[in-house]
Protein backbone atom coordinates (compact mmCIF):
# COMPACT_ATOMS: atom_id res chain seq x y z
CA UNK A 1 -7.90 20.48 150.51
CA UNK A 2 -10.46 17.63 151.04
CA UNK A 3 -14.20 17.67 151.49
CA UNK A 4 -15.91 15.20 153.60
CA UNK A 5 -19.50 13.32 152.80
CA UNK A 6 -21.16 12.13 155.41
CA UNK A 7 -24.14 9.53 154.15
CA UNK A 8 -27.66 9.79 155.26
CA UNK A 9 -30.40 7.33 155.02
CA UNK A 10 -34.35 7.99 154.88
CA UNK A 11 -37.07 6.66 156.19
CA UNK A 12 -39.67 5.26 153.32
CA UNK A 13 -42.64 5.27 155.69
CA UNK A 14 -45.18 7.41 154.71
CA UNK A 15 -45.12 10.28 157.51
CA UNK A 16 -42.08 9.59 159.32
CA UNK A 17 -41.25 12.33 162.14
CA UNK A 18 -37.81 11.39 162.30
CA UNK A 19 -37.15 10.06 158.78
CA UNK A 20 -32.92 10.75 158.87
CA UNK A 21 -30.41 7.63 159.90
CA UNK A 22 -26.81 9.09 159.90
CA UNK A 23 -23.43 8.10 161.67
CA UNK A 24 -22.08 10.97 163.54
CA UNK A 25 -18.45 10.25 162.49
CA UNK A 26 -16.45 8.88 159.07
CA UNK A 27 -16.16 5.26 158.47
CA UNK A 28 -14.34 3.24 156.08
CA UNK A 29 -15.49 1.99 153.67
CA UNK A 30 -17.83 4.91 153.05
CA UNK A 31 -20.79 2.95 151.02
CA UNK A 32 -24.00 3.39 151.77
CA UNK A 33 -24.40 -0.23 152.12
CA UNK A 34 -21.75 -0.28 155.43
CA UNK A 35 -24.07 2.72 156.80
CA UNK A 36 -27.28 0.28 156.56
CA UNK A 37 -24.91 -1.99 158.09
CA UNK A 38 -24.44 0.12 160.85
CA UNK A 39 -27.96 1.10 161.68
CA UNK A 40 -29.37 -2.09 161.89
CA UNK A 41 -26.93 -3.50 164.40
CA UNK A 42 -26.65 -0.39 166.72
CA UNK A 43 -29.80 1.49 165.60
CA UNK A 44 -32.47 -0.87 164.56
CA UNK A 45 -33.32 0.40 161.02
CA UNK A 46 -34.04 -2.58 158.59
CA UNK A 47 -34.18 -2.96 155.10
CA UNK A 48 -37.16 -4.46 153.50
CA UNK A 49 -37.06 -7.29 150.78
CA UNK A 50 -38.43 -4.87 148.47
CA UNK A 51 -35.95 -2.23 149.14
CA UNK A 52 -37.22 0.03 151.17
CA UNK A 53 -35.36 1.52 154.48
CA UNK A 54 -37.36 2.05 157.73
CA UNK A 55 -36.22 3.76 161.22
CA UNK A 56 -36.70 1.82 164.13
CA UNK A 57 -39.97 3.26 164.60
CA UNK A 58 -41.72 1.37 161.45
CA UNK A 59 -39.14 -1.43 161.33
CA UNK A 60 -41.30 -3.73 163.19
């Protein structure tokens, strides 16, 4: 038997009403840096110089 993780980013904004950034299905590789990847090019999250991860809502 396998098990399955499935990585989830949050929001760092103080507040955030939708702070999760997921991918509904598995990818390869499954790094946390491919997921950030991911939801910047098809989701807008962004990563800050100073390492912090914000949804589209506080990315701008």
């Amino acid at each position: 038997m396998t098990a399955d993780a499935y990585l989830v980013i949050l929001c760092d904004h103080p507040g955030c009403e939708r702070p999760e950034g997921h991918w509904p299905v598995r990818f390869e590789p499954h790094t946390h840096r491919e997921l950030r990847r991911l939801l910047k090019e098809d989701r807008g999250w962004c990563r800050t110089r100073d390492g912090r991860d914000l949804c589209p809502d506080h990315a701008a």
